[in-house]
C-alpha atoms as a PDB file:
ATOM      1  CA  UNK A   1      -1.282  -9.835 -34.898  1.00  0.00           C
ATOM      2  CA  UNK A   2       1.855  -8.180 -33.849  1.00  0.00           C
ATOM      3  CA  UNK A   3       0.891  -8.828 -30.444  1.00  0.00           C
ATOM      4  CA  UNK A   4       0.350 -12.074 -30.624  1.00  0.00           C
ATOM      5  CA  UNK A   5       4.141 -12.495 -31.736  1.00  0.00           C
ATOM      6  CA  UNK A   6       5.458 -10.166 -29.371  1.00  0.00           C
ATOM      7  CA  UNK A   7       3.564 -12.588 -26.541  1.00  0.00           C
ATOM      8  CA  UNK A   8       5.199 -16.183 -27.952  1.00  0.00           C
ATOM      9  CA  UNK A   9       8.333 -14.344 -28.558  1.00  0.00           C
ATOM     10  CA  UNK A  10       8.305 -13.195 -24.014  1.00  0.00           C
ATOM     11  CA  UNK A  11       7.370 -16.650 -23.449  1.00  0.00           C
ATOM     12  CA  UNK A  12       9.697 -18.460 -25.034  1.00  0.00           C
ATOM     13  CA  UNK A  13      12.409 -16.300 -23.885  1.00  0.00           C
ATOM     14  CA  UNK A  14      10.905 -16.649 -20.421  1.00  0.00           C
ATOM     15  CA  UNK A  15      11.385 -20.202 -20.970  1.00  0.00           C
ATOM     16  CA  UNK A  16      14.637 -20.167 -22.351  1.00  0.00           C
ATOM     17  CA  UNK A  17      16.396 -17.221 -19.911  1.00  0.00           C
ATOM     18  CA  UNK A  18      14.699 -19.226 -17.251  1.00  0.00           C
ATOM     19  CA  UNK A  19      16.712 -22.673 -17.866  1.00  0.00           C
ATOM     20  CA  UNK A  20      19.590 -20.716 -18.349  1.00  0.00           C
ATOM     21  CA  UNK A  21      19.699 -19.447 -14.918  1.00  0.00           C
ATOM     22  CA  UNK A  22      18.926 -22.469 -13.411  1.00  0.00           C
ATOM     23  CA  UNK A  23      21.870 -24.053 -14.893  1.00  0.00           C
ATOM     24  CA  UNK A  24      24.145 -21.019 -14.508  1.00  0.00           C
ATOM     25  CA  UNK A  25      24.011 -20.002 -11.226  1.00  0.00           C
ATOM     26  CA  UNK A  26      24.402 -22.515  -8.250  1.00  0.00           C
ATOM     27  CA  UNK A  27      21.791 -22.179  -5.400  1.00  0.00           C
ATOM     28  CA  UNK A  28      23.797 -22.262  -2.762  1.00  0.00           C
ATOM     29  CA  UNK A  29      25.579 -19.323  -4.121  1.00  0.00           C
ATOM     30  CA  UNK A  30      22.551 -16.533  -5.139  1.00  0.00           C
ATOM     31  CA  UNK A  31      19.997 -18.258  -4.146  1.00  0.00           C
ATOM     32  CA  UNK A  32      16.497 -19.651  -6.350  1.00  0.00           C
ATOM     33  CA  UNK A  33      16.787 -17.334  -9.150  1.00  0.00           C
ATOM     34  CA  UNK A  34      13.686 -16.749 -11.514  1.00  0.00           C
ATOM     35  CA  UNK A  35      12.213 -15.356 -14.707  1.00  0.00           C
ATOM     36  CA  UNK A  36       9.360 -13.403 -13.262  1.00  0.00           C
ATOM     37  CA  UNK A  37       8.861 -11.445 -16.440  1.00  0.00           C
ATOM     38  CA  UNK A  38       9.473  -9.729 -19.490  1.00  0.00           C
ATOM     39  CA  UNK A  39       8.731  -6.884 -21.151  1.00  0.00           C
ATOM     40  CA  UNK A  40       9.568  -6.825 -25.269  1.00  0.00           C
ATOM     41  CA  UNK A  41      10.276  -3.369 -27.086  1.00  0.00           C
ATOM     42  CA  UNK A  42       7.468  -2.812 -29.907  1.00  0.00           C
ATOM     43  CA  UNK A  43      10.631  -3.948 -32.135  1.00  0.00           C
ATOM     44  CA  UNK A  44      11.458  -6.719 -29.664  1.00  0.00           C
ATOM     45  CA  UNK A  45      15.368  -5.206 -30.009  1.00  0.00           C
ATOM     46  CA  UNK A  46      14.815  -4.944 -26.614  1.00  0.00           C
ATOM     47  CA  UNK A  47      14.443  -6.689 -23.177  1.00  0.00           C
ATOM     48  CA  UNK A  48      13.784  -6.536 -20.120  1.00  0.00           C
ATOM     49  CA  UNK A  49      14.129  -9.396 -17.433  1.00  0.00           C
ATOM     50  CA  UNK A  50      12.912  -9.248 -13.760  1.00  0.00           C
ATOM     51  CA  UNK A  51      14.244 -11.795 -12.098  1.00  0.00           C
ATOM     52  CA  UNK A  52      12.985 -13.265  -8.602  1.00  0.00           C
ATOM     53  CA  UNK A  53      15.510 -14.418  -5.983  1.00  0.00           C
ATOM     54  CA  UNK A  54      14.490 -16.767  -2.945  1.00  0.00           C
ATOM     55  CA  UNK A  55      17.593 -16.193  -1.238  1.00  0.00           C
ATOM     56  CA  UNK A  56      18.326 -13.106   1.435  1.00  0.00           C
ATOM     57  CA  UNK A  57      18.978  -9.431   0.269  1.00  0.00           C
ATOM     58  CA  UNK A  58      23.193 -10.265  -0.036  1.00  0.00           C
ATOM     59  CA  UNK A  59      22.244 -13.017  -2.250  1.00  0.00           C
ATOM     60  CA  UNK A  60      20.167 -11.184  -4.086  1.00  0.00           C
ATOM     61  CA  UNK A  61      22.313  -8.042  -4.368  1.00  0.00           C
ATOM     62  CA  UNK A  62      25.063 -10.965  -5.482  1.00  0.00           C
ATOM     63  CA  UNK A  63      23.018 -12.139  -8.436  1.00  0.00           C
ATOM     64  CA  UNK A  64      21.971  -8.516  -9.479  1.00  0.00           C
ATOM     65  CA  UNK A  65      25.661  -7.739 -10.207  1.00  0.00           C
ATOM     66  CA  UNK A  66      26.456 -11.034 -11.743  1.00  0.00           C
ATOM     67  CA  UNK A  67      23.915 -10.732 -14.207  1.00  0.00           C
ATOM     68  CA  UNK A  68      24.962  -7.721 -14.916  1.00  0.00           C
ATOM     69  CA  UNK A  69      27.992  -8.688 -15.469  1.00  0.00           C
ATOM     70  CA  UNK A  70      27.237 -11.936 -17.471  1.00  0.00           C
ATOM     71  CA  UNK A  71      24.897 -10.158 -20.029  1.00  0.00           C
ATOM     72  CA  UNK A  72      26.701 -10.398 -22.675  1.00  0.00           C
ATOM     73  CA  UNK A  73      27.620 -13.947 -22.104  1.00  0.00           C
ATOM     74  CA  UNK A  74      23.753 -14.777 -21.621  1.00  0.00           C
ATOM     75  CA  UNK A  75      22.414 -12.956 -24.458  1.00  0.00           C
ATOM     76  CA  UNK A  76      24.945 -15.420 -26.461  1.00  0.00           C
ATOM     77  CA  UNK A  77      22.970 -18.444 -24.490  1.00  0.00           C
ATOM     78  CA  UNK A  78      19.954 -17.112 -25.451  1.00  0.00           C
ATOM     79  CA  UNK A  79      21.111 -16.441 -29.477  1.00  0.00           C
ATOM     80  CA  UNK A  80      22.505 -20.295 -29.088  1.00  0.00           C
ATOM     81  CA  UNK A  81      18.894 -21.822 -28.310  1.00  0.00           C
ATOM     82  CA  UNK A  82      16.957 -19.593 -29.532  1.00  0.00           C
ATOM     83  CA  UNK A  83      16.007 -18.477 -33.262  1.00  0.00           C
ATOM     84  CA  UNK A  84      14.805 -15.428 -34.073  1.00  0.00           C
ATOM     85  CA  UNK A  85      16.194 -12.531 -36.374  1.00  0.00           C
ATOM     86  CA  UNK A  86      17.500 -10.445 -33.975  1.00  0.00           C
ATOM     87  CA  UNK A  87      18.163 -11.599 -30.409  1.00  0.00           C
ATOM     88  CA  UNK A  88      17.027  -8.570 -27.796  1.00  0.00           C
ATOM     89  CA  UNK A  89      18.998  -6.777 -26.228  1.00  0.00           C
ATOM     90  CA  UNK A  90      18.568  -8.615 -22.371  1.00  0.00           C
ATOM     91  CA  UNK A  91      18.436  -5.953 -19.287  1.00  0.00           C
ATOM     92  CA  UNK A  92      18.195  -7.730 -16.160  1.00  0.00           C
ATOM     93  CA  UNK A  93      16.668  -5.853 -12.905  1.00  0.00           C
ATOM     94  CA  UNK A  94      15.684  -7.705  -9.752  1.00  0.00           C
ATOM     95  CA  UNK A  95      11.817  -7.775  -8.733  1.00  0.00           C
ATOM     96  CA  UNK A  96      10.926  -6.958  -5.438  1.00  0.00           C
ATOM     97  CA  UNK A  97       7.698  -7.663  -5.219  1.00  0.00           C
ATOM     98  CA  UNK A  98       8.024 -10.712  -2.761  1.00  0.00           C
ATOM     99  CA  UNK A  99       9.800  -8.637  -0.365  1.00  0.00           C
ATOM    100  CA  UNK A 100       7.514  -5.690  -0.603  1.00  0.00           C
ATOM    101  CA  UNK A 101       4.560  -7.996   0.003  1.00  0.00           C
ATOM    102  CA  UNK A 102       6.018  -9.754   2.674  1.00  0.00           C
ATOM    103  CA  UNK A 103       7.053  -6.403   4.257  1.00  0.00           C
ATOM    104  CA  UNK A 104       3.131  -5.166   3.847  1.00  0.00           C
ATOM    105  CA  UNK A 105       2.153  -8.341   5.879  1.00  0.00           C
ATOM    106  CA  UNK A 106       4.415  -7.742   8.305  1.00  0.00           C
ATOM    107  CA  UNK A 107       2.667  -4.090   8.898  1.00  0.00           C
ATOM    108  CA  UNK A 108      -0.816  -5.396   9.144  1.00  0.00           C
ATOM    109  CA  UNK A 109       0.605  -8.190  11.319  1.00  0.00           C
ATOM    110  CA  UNK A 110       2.159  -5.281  13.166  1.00  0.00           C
ATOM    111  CA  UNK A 111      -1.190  -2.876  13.569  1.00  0.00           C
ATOM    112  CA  UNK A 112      -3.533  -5.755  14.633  1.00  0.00           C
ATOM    113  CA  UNK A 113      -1.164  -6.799  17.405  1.00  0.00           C
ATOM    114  CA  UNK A 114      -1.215  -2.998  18.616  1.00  0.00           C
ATOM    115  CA  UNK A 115      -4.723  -2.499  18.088  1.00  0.00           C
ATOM    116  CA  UNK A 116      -6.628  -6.023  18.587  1.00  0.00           C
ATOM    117  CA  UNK A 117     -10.070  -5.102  18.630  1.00  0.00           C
ATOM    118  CA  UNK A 118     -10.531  -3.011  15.225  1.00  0.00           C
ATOM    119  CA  UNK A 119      -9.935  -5.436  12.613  1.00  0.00           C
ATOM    120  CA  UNK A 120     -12.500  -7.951  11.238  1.00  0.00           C
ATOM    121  CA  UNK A 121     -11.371 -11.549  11.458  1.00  0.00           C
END
């Protein structure tokens, strides 16, 4: 059962973080910024956000330090719209798993062009 709370509790702060964003930080600025997950503490005290970024790696580096900067003021956004008994403690870290499938692509890309013959189609 506890798990079942813990998993409507990440979602609706997915939700909630994720709106947030959208309406804090400009595009044009730091890029598409978005909730790709969240991982709750047993005691959901604590949280932490990855957050996607569309933009190139200065943009990205950009919104990395702003959020870490803004915690405090988002975990008060979050506490505003969302009800719960204690609002988690928010930890933001940038996911890289775009880039770092993008960058795999590019190797495969890159070893088929040197060696044309040994890969299926």
């Amino acid at each position: 059962m506890a798990s079942l709370r813990r998993q409507r509790v990440r979602e609706l702060l997915k939700r909630e973080i994720g709106e947030i964003l959208r309406q804090k930080y400009p595009l044009p600025q730091f890029g598409l910024l978005t909730v790709v997950d969240i991982q709750l503490s047993n005691d959901l005290k604590n949280a932490t956000i990855y957050v996607g970024g569309s933009g190139d790696g200065k943009e990205r580096r950009r919104a990395s330090r702003q959020l870490s900067k803004d915690r405090a003021a988002l975990q008060q956004a979050v506490a505003a719209k969302v009800v719960l008994k204690y609002i988690p403690h928010l930890r933001f870290v940038m996911n890289t798993a775009i880039e770092q499938g993008d960058r795999v692509l590019d190797i495969i890309d890159e070893l088929e062009r040197a060696n044309p013959g040994n890969f299926p189609e």
